[in-house]
N, C-alpha and C. Protein backbone atom coordinates (compact mmCIF):
# COMPACT_ATOMS: atom_id res chain seq x y z
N UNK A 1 80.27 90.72 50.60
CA UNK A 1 79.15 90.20 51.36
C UNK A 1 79.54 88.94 52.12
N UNK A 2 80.08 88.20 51.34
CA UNK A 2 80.84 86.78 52.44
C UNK A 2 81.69 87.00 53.14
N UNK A 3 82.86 88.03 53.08
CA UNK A 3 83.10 88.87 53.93
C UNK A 3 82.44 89.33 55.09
N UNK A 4 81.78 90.00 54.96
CA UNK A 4 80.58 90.66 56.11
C UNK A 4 80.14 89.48 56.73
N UNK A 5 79.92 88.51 56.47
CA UNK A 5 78.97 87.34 56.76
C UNK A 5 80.33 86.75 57.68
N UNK A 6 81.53 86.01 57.17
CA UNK A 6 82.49 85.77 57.65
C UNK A 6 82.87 87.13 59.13
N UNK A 7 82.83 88.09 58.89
CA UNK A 7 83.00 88.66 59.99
C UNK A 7 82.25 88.81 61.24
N UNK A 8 81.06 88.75 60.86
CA UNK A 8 79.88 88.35 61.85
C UNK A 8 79.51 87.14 62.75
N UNK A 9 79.81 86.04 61.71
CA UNK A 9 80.29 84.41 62.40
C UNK A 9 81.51 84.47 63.51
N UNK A 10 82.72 85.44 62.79
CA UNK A 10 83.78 85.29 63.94
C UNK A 10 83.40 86.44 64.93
N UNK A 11 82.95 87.13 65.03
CA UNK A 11 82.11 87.88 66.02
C UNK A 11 81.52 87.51 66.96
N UNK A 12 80.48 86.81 66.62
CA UNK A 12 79.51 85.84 67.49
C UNK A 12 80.24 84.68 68.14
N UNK A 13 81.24 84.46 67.65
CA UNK A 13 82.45 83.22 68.21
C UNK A 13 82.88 83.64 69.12
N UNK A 14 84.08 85.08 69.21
CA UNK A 14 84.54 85.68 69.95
C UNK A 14 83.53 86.27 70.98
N UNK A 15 82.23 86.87 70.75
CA UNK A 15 81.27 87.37 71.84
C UNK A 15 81.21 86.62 72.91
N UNK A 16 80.78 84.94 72.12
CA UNK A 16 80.54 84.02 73.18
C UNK A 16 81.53 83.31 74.11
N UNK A 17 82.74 83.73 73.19
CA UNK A 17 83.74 82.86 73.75
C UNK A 17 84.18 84.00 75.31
N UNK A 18 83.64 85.29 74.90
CA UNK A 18 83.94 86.14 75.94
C UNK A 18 83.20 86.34 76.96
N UNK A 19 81.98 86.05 76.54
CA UNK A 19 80.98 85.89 77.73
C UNK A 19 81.23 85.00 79.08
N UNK A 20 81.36 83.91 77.85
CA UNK A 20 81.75 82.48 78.46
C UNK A 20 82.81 82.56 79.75
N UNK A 21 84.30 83.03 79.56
CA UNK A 21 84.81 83.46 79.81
C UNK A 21 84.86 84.39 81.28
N UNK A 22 84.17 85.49 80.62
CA UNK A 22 83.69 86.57 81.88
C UNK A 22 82.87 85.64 83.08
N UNK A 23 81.93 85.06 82.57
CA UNK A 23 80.70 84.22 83.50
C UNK A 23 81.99 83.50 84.03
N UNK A 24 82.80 82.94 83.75
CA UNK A 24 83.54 81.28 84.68
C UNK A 24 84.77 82.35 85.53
N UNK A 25 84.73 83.73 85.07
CA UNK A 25 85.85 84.27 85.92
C UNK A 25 85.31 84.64 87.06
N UNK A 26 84.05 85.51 86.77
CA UNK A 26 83.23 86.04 88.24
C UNK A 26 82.73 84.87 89.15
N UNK A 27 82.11 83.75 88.29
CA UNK A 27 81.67 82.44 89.10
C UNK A 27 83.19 82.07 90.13
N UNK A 28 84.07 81.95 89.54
CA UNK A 28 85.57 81.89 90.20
C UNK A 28 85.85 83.06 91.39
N UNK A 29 85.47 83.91 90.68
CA UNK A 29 86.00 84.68 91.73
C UNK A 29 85.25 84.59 92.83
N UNK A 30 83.92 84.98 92.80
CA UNK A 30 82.70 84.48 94.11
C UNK A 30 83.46 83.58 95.27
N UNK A 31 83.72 82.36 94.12
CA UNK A 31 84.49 81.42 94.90
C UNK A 31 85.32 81.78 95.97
N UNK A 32 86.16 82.35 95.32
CA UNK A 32 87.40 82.54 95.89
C UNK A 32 87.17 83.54 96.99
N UNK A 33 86.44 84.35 96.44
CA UNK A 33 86.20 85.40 98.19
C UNK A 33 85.17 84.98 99.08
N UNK A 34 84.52 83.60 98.68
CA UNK A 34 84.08 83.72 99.81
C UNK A 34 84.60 82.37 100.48
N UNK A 35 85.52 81.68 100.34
CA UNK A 35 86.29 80.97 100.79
C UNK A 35 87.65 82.02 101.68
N UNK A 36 88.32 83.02 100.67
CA UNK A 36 89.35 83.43 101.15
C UNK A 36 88.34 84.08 102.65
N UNK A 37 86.84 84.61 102.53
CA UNK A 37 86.42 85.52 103.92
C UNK A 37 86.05 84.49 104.90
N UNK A 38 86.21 83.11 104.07
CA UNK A 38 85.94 81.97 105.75
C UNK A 38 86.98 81.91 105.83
N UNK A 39 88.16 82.00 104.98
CA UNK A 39 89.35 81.37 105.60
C UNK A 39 89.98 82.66 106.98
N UNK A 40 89.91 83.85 106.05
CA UNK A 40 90.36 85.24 107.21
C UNK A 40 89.32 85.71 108.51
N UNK A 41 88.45 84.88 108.54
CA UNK A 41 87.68 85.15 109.40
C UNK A 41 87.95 84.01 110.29
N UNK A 42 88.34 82.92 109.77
CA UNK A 42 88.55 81.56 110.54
C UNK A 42 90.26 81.89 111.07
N UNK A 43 90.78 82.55 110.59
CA UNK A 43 92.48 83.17 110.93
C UNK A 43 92.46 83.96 111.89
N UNK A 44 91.59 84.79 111.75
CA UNK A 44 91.11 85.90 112.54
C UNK A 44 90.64 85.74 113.79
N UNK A 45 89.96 84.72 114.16
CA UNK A 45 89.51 83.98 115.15
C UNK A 45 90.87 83.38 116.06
N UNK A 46 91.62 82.46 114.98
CA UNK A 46 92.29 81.91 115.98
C UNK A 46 93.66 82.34 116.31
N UNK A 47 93.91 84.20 115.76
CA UNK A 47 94.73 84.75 116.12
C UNK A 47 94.40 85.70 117.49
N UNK A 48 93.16 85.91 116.96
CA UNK A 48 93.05 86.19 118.25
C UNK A 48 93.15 85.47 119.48
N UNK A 49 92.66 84.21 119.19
CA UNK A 49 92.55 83.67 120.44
C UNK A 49 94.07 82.87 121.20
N UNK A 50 95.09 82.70 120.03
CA UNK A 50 96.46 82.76 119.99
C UNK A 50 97.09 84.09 120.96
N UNK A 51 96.70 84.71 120.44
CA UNK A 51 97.40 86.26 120.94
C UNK A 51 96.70 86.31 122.06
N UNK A 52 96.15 86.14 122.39
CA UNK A 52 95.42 86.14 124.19
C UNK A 52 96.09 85.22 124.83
N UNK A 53 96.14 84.24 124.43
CA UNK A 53 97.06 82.80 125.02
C UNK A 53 98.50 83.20 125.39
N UNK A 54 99.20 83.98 124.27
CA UNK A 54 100.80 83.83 124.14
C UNK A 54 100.96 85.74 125.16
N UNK A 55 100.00 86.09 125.10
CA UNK A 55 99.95 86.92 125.93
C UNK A 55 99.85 86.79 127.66
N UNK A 56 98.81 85.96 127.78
CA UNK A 56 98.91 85.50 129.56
C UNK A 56 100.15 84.63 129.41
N UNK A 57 100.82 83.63 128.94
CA UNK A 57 101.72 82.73 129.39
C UNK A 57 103.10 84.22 128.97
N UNK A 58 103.17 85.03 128.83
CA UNK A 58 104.08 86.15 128.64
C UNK A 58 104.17 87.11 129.77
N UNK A 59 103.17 87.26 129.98
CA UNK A 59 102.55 87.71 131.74
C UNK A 59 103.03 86.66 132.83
N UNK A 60 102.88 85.49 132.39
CA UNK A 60 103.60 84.25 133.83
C UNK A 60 104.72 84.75 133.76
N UNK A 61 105.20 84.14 132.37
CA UNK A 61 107.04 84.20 132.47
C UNK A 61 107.87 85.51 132.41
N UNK A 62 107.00 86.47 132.59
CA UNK A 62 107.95 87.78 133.18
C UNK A 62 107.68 88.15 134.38
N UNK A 63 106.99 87.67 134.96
CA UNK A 63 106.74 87.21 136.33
C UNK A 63 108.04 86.40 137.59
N UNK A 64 108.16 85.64 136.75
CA UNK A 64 108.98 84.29 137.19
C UNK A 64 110.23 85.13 136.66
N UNK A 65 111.05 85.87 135.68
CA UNK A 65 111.95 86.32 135.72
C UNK A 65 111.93 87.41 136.46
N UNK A 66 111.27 88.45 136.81
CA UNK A 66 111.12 89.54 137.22
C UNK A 66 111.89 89.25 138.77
N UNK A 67 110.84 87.99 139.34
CA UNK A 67 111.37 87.33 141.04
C UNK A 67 112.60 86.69 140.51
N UNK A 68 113.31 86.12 139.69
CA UNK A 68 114.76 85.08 139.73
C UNK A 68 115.46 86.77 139.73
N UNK A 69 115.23 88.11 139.08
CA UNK A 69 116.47 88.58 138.91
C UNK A 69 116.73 89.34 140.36
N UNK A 70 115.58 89.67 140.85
CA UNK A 70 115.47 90.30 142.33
C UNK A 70 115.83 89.41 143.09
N UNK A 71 116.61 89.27 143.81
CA UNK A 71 117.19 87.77 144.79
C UNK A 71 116.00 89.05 146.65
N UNK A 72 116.30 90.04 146.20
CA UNK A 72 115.84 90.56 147.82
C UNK A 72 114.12 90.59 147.48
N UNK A 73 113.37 90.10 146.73
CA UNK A 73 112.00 90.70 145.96
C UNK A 73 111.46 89.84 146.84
N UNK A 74 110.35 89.84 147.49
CA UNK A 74 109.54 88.76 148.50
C UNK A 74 108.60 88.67 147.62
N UNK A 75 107.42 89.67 147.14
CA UNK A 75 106.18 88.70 146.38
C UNK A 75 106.90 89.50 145.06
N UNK A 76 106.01 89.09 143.80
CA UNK A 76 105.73 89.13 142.82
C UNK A 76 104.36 90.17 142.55
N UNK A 77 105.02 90.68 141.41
CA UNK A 77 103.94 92.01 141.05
C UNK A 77 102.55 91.83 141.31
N UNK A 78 101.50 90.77 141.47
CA UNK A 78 100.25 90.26 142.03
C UNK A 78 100.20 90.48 143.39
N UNK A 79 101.48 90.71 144.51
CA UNK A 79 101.29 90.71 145.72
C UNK A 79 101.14 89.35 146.36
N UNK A 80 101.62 88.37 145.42
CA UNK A 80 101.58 87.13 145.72
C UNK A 80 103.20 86.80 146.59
N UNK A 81 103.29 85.72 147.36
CA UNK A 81 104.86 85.05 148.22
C UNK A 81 105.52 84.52 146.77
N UNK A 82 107.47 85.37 146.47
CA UNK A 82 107.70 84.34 145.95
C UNK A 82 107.47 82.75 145.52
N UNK A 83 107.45 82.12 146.66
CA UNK A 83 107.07 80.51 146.54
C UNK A 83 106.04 80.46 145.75
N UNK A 84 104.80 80.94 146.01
CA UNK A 84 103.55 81.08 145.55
C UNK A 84 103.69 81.15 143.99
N UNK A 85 104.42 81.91 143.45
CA UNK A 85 104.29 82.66 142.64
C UNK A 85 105.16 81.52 141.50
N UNK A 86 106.03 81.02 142.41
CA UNK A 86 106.76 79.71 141.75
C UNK A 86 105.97 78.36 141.61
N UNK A 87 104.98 78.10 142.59
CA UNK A 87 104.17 76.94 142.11
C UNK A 87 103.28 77.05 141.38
N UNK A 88 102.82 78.04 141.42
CA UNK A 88 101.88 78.33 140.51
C UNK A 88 101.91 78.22 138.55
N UNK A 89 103.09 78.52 138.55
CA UNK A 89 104.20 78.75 137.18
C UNK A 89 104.31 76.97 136.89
């Protein structure tokens, strides 16, 4: 019977200690995803707006090589005057 009694005390120890436990992992985790979905949404944003950027200045400068390797090329793929096409750059 003190047995039984002893097993029931460490029962209720371990229950709570697991509850406890479970509650501070999910509270954690919440955390964490909804920080990690501002952080990938805030990444997300400024990759895009990166990749649009490194994209037009990729568009100039194959531009500007396209006219240096053509020495006979008068405009540039826009239909723009070499020169033009150099000040602009």
């Amino acid at each position: 019977m003190i047995w039984l009694d002893f097993l029931t005390i460490l029962d209720m120890i371990w229950l709570d200690f697991f509850n406890y436990t479970r509650h501070d992992m999910a509270r954690l985790f919440n955390y964490n995803r909804h920080d990690m979905a501002r952080l990938s949404n805030y990444t997300r944003h400024d990759m895009a707006r990166l990749s649009k950027h490194s994209r037009h200045d990729t568009g100039a400068v194959t531009d500007l090589l396209n006219a240096k390797r053509s020495e006979n090329l008068h405009c540039d793929r826009n239909g723009l005057p070499l020169e033009t096409a150099m000040d602009i750059a």
